[in-house]
Protein backbone atom coordinates (compact mmCIF):
# COMPACT_ATOMS: atom_id res chain seq x y z
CA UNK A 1 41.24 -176.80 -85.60
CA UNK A 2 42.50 -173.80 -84.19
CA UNK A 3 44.71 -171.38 -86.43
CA UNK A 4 47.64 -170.44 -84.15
CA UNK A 5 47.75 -166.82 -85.90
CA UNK A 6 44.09 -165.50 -85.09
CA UNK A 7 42.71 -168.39 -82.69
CA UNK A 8 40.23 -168.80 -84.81
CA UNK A 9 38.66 -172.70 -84.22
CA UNK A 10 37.33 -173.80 -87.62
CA UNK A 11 36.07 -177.33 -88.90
CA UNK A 12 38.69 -177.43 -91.69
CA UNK A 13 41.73 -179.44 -91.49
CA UNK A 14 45.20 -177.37 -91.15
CA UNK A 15 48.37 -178.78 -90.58
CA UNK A 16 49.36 -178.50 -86.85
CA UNK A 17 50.61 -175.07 -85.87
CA UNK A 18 49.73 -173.48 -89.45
CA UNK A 19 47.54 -170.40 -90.29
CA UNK A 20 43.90 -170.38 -91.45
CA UNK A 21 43.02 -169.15 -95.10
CA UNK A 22 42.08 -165.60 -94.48
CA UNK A 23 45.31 -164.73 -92.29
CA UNK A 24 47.35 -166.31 -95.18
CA UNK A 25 46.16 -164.08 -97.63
CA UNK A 26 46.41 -160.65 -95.09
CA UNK A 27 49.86 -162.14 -94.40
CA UNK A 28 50.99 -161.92 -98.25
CA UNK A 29 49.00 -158.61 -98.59
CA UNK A 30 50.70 -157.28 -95.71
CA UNK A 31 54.21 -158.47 -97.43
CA UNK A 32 53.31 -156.46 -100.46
CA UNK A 33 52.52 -153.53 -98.32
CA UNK A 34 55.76 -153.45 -96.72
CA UNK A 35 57.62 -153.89 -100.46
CA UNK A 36 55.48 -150.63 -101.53
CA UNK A 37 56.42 -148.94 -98.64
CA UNK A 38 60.09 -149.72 -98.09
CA UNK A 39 60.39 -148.64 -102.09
CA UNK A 40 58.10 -145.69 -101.38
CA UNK A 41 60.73 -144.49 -98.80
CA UNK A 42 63.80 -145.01 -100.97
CA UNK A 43 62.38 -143.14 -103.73
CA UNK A 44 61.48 -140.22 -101.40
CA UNK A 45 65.07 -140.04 -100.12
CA UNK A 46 66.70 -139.99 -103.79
CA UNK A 47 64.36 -137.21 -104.62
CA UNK A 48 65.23 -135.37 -101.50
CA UNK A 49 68.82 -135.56 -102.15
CA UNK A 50 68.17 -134.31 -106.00
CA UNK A 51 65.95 -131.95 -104.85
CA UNK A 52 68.98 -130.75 -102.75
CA UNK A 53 71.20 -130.58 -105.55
CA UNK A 54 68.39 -128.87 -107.79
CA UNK A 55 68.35 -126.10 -105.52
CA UNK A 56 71.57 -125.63 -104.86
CA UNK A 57 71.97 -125.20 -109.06
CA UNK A 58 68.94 -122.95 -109.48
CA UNK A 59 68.37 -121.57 -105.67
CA UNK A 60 69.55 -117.53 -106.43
CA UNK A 61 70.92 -117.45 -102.74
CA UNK A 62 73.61 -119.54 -103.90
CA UNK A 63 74.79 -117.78 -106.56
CA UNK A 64 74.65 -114.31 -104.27
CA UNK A 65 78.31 -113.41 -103.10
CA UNK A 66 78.23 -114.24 -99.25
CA UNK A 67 78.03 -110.39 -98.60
CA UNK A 68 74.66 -109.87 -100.32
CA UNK A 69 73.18 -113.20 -98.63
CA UNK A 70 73.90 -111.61 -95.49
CA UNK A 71 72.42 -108.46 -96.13
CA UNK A 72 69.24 -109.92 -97.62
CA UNK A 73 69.67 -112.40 -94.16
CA UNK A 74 69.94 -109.42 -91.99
CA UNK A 75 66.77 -107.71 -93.86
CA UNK A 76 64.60 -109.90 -92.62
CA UNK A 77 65.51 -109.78 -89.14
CA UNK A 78 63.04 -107.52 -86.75
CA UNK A 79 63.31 -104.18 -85.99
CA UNK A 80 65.09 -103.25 -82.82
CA UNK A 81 65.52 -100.15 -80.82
CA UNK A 82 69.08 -99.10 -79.50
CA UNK A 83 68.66 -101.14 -76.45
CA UNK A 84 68.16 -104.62 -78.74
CA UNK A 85 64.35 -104.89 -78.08
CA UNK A 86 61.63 -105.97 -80.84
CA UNK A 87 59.92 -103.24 -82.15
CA UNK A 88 56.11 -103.61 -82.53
CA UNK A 89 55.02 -102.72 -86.02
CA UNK A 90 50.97 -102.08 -85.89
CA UNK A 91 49.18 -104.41 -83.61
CA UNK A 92 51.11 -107.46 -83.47
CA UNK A 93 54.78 -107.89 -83.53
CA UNK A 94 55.82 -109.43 -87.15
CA UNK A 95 59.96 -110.78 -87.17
CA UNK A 96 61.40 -113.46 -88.75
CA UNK A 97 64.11 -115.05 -86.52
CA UNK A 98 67.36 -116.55 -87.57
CA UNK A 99 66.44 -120.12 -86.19
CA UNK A 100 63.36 -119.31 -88.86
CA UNK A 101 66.10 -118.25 -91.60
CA UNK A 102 68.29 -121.33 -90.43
CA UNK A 103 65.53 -124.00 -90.87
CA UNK A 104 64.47 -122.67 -94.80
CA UNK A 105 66.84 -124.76 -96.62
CA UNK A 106 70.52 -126.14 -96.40
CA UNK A 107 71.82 -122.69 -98.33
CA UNK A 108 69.93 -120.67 -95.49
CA UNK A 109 71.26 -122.67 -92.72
CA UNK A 110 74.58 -122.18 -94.11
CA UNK A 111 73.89 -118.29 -94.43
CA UNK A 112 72.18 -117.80 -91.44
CA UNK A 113 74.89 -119.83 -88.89
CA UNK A 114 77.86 -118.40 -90.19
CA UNK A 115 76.72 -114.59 -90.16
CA UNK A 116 77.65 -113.22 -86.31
CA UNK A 117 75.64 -110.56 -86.74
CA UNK A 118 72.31 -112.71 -86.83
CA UNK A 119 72.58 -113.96 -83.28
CA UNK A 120 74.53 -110.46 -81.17
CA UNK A 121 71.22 -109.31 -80.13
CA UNK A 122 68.91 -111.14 -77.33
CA UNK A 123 65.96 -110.30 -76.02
CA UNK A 124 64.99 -112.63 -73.34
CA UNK A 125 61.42 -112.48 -71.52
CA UNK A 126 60.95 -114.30 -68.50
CA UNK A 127 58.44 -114.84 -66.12
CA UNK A 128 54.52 -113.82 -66.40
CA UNK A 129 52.39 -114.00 -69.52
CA UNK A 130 53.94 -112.72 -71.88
CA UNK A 131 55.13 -114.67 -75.37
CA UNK A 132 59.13 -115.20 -75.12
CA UNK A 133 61.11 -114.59 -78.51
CA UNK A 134 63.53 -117.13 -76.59
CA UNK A 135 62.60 -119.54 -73.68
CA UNK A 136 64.45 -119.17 -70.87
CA UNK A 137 63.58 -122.54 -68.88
CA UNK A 138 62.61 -125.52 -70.86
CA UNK A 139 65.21 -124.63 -73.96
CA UNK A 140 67.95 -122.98 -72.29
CA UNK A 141 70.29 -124.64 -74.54
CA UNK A 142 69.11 -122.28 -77.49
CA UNK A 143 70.47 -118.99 -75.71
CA UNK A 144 73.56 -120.93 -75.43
CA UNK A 145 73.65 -121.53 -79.16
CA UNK A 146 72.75 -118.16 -79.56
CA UNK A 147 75.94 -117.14 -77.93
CA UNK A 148 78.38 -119.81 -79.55
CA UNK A 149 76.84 -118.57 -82.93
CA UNK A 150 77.61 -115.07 -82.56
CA UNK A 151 81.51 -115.81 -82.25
CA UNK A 152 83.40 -112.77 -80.95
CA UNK A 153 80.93 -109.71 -81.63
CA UNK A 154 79.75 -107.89 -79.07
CA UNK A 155 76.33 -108.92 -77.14
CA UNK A 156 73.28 -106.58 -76.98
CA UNK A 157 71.12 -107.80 -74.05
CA UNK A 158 67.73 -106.94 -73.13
CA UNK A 159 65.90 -109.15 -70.14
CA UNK A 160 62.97 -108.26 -69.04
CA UNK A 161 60.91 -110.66 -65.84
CA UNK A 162 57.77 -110.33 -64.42
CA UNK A 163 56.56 -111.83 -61.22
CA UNK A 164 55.64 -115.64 -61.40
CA UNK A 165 56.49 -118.90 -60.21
CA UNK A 166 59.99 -120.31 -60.53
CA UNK A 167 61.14 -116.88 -61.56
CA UNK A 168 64.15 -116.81 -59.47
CA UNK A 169 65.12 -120.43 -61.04
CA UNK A 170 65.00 -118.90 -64.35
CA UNK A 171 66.48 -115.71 -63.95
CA UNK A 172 69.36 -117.67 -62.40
CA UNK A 173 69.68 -119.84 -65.25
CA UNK A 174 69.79 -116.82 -67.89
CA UNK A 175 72.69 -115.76 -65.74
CA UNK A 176 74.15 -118.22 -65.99
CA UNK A 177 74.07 -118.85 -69.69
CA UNK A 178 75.21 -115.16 -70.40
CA UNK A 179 78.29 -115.15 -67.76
CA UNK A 180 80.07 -116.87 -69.61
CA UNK A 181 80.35 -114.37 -72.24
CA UNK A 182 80.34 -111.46 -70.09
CA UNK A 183 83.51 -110.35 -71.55
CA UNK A 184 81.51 -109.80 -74.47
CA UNK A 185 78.53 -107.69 -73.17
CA UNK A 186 78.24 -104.33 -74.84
CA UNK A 187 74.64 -103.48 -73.88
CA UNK A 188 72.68 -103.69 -71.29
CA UNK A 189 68.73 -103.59 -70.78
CA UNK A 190 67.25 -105.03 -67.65
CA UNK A 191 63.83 -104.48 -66.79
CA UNK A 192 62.05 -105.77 -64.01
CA UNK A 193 60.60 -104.92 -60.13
CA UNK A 194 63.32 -103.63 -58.38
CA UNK A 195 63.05 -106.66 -55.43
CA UNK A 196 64.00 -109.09 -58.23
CA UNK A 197 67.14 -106.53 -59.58
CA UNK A 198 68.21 -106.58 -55.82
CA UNK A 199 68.52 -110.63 -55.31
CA UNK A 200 70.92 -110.58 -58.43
CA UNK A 201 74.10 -112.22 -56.68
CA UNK A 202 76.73 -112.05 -59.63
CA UNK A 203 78.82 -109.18 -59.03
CA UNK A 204 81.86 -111.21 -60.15
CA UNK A 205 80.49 -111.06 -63.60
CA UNK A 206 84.07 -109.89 -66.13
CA UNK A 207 81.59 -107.44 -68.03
CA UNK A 208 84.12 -104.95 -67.96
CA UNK A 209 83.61 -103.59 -71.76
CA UNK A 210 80.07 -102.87 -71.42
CA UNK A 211 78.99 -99.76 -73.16
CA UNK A 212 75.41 -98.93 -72.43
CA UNK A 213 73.64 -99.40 -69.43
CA UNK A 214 69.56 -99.49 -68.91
CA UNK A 215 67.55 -100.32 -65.92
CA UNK A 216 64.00 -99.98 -65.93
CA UNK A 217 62.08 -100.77 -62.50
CA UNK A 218 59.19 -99.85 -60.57
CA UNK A 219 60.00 -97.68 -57.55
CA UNK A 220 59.39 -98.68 -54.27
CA UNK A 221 59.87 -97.84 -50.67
CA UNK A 222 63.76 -100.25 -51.09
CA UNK A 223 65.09 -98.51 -54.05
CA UNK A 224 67.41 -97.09 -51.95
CA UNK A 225 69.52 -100.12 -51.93
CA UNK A 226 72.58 -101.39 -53.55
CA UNK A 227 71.96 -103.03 -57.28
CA UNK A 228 74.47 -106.47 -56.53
CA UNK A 229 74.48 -107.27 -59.87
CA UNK A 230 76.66 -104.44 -61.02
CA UNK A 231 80.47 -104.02 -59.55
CA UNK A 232 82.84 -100.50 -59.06
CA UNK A 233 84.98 -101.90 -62.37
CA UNK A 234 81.88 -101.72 -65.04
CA UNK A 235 82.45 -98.17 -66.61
CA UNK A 236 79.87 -97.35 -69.04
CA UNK A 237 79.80 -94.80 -71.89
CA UNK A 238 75.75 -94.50 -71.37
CA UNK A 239 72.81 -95.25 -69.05
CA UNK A 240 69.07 -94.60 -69.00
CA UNK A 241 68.08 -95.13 -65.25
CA UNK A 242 64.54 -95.35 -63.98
CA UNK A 243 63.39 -96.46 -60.34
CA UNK A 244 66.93 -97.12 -59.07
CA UNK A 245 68.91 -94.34 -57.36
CA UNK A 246 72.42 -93.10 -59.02
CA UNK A 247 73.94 -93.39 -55.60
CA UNK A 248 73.53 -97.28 -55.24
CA UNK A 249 74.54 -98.62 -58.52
CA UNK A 250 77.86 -99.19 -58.02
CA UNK A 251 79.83 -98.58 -61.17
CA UNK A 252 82.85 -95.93 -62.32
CA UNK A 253 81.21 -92.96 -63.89
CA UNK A 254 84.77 -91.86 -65.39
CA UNK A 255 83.65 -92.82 -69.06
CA UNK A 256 79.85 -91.65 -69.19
CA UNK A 257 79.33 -89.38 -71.91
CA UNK A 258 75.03 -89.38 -71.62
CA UNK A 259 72.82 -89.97 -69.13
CA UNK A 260 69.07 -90.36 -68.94
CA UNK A 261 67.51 -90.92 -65.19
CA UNK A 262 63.83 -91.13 -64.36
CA UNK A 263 62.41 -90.75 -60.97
CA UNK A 264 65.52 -89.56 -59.43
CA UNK A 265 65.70 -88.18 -55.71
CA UNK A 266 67.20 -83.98 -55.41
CA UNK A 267 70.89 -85.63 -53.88
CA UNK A 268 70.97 -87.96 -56.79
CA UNK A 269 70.62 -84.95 -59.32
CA UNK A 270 73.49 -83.08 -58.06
CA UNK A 271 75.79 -86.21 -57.66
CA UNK A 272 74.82 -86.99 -61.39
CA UNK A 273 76.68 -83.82 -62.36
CA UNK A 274 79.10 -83.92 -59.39
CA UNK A 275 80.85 -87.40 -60.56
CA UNK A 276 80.02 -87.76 -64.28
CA UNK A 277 82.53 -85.45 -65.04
CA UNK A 278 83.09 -86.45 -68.88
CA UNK A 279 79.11 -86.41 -69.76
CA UNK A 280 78.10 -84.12 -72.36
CA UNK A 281 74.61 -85.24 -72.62
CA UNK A 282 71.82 -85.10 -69.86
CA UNK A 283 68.12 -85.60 -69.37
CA UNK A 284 66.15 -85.50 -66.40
CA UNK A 285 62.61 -86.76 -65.71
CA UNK A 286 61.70 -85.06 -62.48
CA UNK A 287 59.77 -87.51 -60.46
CA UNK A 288 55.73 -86.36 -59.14
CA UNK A 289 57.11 -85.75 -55.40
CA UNK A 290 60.56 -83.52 -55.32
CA UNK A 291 61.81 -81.91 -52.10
CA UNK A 292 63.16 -79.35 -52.78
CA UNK A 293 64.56 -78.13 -49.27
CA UNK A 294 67.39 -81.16 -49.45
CA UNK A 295 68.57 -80.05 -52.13
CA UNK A 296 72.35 -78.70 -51.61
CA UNK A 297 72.67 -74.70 -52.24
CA UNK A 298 76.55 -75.43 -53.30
CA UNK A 299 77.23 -74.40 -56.57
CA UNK A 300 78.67 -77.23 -59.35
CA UNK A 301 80.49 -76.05 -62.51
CA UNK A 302 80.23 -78.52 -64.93
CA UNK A 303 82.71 -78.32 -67.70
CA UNK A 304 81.39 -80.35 -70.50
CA UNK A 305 77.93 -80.65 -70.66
CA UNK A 306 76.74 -79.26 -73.97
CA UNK A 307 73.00 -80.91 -73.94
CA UNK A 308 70.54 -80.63 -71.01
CA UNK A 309 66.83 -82.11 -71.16
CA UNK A 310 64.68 -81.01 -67.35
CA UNK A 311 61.01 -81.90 -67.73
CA UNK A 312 58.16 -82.03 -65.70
CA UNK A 313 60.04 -79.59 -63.31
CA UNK A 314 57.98 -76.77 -61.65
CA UNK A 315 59.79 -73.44 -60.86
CA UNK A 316 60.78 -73.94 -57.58
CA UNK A 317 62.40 -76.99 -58.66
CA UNK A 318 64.02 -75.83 -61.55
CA UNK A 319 65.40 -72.74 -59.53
CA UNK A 320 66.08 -75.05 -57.23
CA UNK A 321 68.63 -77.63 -59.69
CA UNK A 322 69.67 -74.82 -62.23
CA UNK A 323 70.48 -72.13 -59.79
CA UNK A 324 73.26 -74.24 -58.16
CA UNK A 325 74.48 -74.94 -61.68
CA UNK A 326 77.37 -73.02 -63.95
CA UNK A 327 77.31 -74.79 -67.17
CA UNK A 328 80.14 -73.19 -69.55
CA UNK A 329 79.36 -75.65 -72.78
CA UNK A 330 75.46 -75.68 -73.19
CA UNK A 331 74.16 -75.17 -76.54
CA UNK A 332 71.16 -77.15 -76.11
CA UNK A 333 68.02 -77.17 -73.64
CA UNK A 334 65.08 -79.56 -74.00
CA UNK A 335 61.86 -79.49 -71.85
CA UNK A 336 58.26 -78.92 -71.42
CA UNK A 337 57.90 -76.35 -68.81
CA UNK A 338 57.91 -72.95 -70.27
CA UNK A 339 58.77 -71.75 -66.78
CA UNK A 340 62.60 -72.57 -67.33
CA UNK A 341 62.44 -69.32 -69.77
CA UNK A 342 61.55 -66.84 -66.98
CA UNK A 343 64.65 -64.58 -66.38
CA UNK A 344 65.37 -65.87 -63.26
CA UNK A 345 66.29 -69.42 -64.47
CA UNK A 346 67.46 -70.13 -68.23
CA UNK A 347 68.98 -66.52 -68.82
CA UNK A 348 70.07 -66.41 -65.55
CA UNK A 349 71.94 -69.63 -66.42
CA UNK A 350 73.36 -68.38 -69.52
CA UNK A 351 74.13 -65.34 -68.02
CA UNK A 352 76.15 -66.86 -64.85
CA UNK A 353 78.20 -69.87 -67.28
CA UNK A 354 78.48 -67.49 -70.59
CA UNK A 355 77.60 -70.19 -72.32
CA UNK A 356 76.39 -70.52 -76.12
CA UNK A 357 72.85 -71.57 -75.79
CA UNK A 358 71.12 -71.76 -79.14
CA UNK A 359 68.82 -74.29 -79.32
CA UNK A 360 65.68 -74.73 -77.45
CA UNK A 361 63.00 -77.17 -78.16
CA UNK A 362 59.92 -77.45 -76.52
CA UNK A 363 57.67 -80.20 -76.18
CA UNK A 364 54.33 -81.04 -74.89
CA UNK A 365 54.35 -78.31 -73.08
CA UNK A 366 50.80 -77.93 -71.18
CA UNK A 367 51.74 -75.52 -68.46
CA UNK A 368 49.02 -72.65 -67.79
CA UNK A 369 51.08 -69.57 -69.13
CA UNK A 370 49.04 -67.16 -67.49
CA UNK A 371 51.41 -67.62 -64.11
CA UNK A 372 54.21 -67.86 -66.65
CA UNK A 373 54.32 -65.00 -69.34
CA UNK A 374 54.33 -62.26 -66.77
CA UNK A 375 57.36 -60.05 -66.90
CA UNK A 376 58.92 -61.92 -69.96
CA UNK A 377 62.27 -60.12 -70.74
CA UNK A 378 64.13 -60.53 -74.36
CA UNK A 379 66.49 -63.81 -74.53
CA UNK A 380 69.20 -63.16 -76.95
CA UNK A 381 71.50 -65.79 -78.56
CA UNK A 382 68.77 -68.02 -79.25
CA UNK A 383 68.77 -68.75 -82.94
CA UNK A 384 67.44 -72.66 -83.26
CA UNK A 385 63.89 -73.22 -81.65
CA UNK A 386 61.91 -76.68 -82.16
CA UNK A 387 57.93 -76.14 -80.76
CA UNK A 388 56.36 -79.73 -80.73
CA UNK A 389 53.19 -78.86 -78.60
CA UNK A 390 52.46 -75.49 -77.28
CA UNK A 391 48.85 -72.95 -76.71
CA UNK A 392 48.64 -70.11 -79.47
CA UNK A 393 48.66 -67.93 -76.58
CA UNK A 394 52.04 -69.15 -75.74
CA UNK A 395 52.88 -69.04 -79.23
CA UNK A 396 52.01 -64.88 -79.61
CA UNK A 397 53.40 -64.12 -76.50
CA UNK A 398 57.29 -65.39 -77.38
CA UNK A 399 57.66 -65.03 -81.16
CA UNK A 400 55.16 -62.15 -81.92
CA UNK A 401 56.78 -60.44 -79.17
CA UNK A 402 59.61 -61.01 -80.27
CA UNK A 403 60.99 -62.82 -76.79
CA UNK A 404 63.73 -64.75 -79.15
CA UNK A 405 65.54 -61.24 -81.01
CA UNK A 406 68.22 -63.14 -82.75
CA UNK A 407 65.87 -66.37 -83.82
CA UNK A 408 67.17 -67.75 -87.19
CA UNK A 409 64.60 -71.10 -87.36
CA UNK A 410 61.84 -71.79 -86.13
CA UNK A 411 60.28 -75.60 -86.46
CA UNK A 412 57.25 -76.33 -85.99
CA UNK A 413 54.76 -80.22 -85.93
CA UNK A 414 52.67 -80.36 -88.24
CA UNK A 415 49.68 -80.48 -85.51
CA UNK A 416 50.63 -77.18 -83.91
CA UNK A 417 51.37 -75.81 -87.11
CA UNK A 418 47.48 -76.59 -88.00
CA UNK A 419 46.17 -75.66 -85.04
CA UNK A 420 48.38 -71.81 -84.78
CA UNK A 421 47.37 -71.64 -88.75
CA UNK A 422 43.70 -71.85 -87.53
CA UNK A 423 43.79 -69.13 -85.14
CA UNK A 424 46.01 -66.88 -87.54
CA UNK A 425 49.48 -66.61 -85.50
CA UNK A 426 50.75 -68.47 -88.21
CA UNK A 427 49.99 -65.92 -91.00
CA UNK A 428 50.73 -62.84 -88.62
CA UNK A 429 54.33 -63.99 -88.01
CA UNK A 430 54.56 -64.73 -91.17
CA UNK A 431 53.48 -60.92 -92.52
CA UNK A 432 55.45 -59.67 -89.84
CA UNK A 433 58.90 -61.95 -91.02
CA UNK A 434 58.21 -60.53 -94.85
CA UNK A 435 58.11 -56.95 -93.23
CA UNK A 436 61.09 -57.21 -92.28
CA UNK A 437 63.78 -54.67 -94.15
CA UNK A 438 67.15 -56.73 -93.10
CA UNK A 439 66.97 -60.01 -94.62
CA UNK A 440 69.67 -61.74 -92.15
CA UNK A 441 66.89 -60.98 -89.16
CA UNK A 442 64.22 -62.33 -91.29
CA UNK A 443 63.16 -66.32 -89.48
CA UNK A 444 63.05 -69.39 -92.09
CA UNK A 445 59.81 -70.82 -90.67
CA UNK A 446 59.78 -74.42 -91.12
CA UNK A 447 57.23 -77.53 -90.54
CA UNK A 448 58.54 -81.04 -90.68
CA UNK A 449 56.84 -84.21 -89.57
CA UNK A 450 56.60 -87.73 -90.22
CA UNK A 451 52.72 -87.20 -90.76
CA UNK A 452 51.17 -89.28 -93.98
CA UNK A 453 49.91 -85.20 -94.77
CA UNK A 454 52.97 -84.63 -95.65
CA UNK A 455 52.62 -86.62 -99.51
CA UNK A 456 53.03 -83.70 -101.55
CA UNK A 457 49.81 -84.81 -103.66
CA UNK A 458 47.21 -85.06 -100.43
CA UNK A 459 48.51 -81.48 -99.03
CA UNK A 460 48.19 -79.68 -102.42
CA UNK A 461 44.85 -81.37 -103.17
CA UNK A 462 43.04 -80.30 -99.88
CA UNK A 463 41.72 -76.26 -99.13
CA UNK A 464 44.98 -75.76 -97.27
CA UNK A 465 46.55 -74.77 -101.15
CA UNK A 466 44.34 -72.09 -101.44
CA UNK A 467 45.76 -70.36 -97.90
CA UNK A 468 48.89 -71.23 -98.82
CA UNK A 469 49.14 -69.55 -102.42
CA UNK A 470 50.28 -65.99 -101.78
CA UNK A 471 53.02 -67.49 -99.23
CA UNK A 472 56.64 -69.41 -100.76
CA UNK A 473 57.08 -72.30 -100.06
CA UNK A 474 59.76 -74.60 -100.68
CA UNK A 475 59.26 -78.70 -100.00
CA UNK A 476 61.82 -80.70 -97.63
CA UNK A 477 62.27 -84.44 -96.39
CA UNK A 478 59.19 -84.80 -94.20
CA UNK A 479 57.94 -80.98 -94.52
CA UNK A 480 58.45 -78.12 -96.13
CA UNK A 481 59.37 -74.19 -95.52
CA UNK A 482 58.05 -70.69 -95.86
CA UNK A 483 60.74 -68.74 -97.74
């Protein structure tokens, strides 16, 4: 006979269409199986659900008022810089994500989807190598949640693409998730080649209440074209420009109150202070090739601007830019060219716009001062100076000398500080400060850093205690001073 279960042919007579002996018992063993298993499956849903309720009674999150769960919520989210983009802490970039915070428990998911705040800030990587926070092709609909979930607030963007295949097809498809809450857009961080920037074709976009403005992108021989994405109506507060020149970006400058440009050509430095009327704020990045013949030789009087930063500017081209300037409002100058301080540029600045200059801080500067400290003339009025990075020759020549008469405080790095300390400027000025008979002309000298060096217990158990005992000093946040 044949059993019609296995087709097994055996000798033993079976009942016409009926199963052998083995396949009857794996049959009723099987049964049992399935009994086990559905009951196995009940009893693992009921103790889900309890396990639910147990942790909604005993979970501490739920017992938190809603305004400390989103506190602790917003703790754990990664660290961002201004512009909304992941900071890396050590070697590898550590965050927690709120789809991470939303998928912990039911209380989490709760937390985490009806706190705003969470989901305002995108960072959105496309194109290339590089690990994406947020995929941009395959799971487009989770930007989109992003957006529903962060209700009315305003959006911090930051997209950054790299060459690759299908990159067009996504960057269209980003744009097309965020235009739809361009009404909502409050900053702005695009970073990419500047051949991708300029086949952007959304100029209609209604992002009229954006705020800050960034675009980072490497230079080439077309940056002199028009950026399509942005439109006349856009009016930011803030932009940081690098690669793209000020003259073909297309928006109002009625509202910008700072500026940072990178690269930038000689016209578009005088048209930055010819139509940015309202900015108080400016830094400027000269680029490696500057000509300095095009530049215009009519003068601009600039009404407002109380902060200037010019670095990597030689003297001809810092003659060049400052000597067509009057600037009535500066209190503030940043760089890292010492040559700015020869009397024919800075003090003939303050000189020509009256202007209360009083802080200068200096950084990296690397300049050979031999061509430099020739001729060097007193500046008065300067009473705030900030030296990050500077020779010890450098050092002697402007505050032994006496260059800065009416200097009030002088801060110093800790690795200058070290390094000046070694070759003995340090305690000179120091003996030459105490020498000093009118106390109001005597200079607070002071040294603050985020340096580990700083731990009050490493500095005073090292040999630097034993220079530092017949001096006063006086510990701050991050540093301390010589009183």
């Amino acid at each position: 006979m044949t059993c019609f279960m296995c087709s097994f042919e055996t000798t033993t007579r079976t009942c016409k269409n009926s199963s052998c002996q083995p396949c009857i018992a794996v049959e009723k063993v099987d049964e049992e199986i399935n009994e086990v298993v559905s009951t196995l499956r009940r009893l693992l849903a009921t103790r889900r659900d309890f396990r639910s309720k147990q942790n909604r009674v005993h979970d501490p999150m739920s017992r938190l008022p809603i305004e400390l769960r989103n506190y602790i919520s917003e703790l754990l989210l990664p660290m961002r810089d201004e512009w909304g983009r992941i900071v890396q802490v050590g070697m590898i970039k550590k965050f927690v994500m709120p789809t991470r915070l939303a998928s912990i428990c039911k209380s989490w998911h709760e937390t985490a989807s009806s706190n705003p705040l969470l989901w305002s800030t995108m960072e959105l990587v496309i194109g290339g190598r590089i690990r994406r926070p947020i995929s941009t092709s395959s799971q487009i609909h989770v930007l989109r949640d992003w957006i529903l979930r962060s209700q009315s607030l305003p959006l911090t963007l930051y997209i950054e693409a790299h060459d690759g295949d299908g990159l067009e097809e996504e960057l269209n498809g980003i744009l097309d998730a965020i235009s739809q809450s361009s009404t909502r857009w409050f900053s702005l961080f695009l970073d990419m080649p500047h051949e991708i920037l300029c086949n952007f074709h959304h100029s209609n976009f209604p992002y009229h209440h954006l705020k800050k403005l960034r675009i980072s992108s490497s230079p080439d021989d077309g940056q002199n074209q028009p950026v399509p994405l942005l439109n006349p109506k856009v009016s930011p507060e803030e932009i940081d420009i690098a690669g793209v020149s000020f003259r073909w970006l297309q928006i109002s400058w009625n509202h910008l109150t700072s500026a940072t440009v990178h690269s930038f050509g000689c016209a578009d430095v005088m048209q930055l202070f010819q139509h940015a009327l309202q900015m108080t704020s400016c830094w400027i990045f000269m680029p490696c090739k500057f000509t300095v013949g095009s530049l215009s030789t009519s003068s601009i009087t600039h009404q407002n601007l109380e902060v200037l930063g010019l670095f990597n500017a030689s003297k001809a081209e810092a003659t060049s830019i400052l000597g067509c300037l009057t600037l009535p409002c500066l209190q503030e100058l940043h760089t890292n060219q010492l040559v700015l301080l020869t009397p024919a540029i800075l003090p003939a600045l303050v000189d020509r716009s009256s202007c209360p200059l009083t802080s200068i801080t200096l950084s990296d500067v690397r300049m050979d001062e031999s061509e430099i400290l020739v001729d060097m003339q007193p500046f008065p009025g300067v009473t705030d100076i900030v030296v990050e990075t500077m020779s010890y020759l450098a050092f002697k020549k402007l505050f032994l000398e006496e260059y800065f008469p009416d200097l009030l405080y002088l801060t110093l790095r800790l690795q200058p500080f070290l390094h000046l300390w070694d070759k003995g400027v340090i305690p000179a000025l120091l003996d030459r400060n105490r020498a000093r008979l009118d106390a109001q002309r005597r200079c607070k000298l002071l040294v603050v850093d985020r340096h580990r060096a700083f731990r009050r217990n490493s500095m005073w158990t090292s040999d630097f205690k034993k220079e530092l005992k017949e001096f006063d000093v006086r510990w701050r946040k991050n540093g301390f001073e010589f009183l």
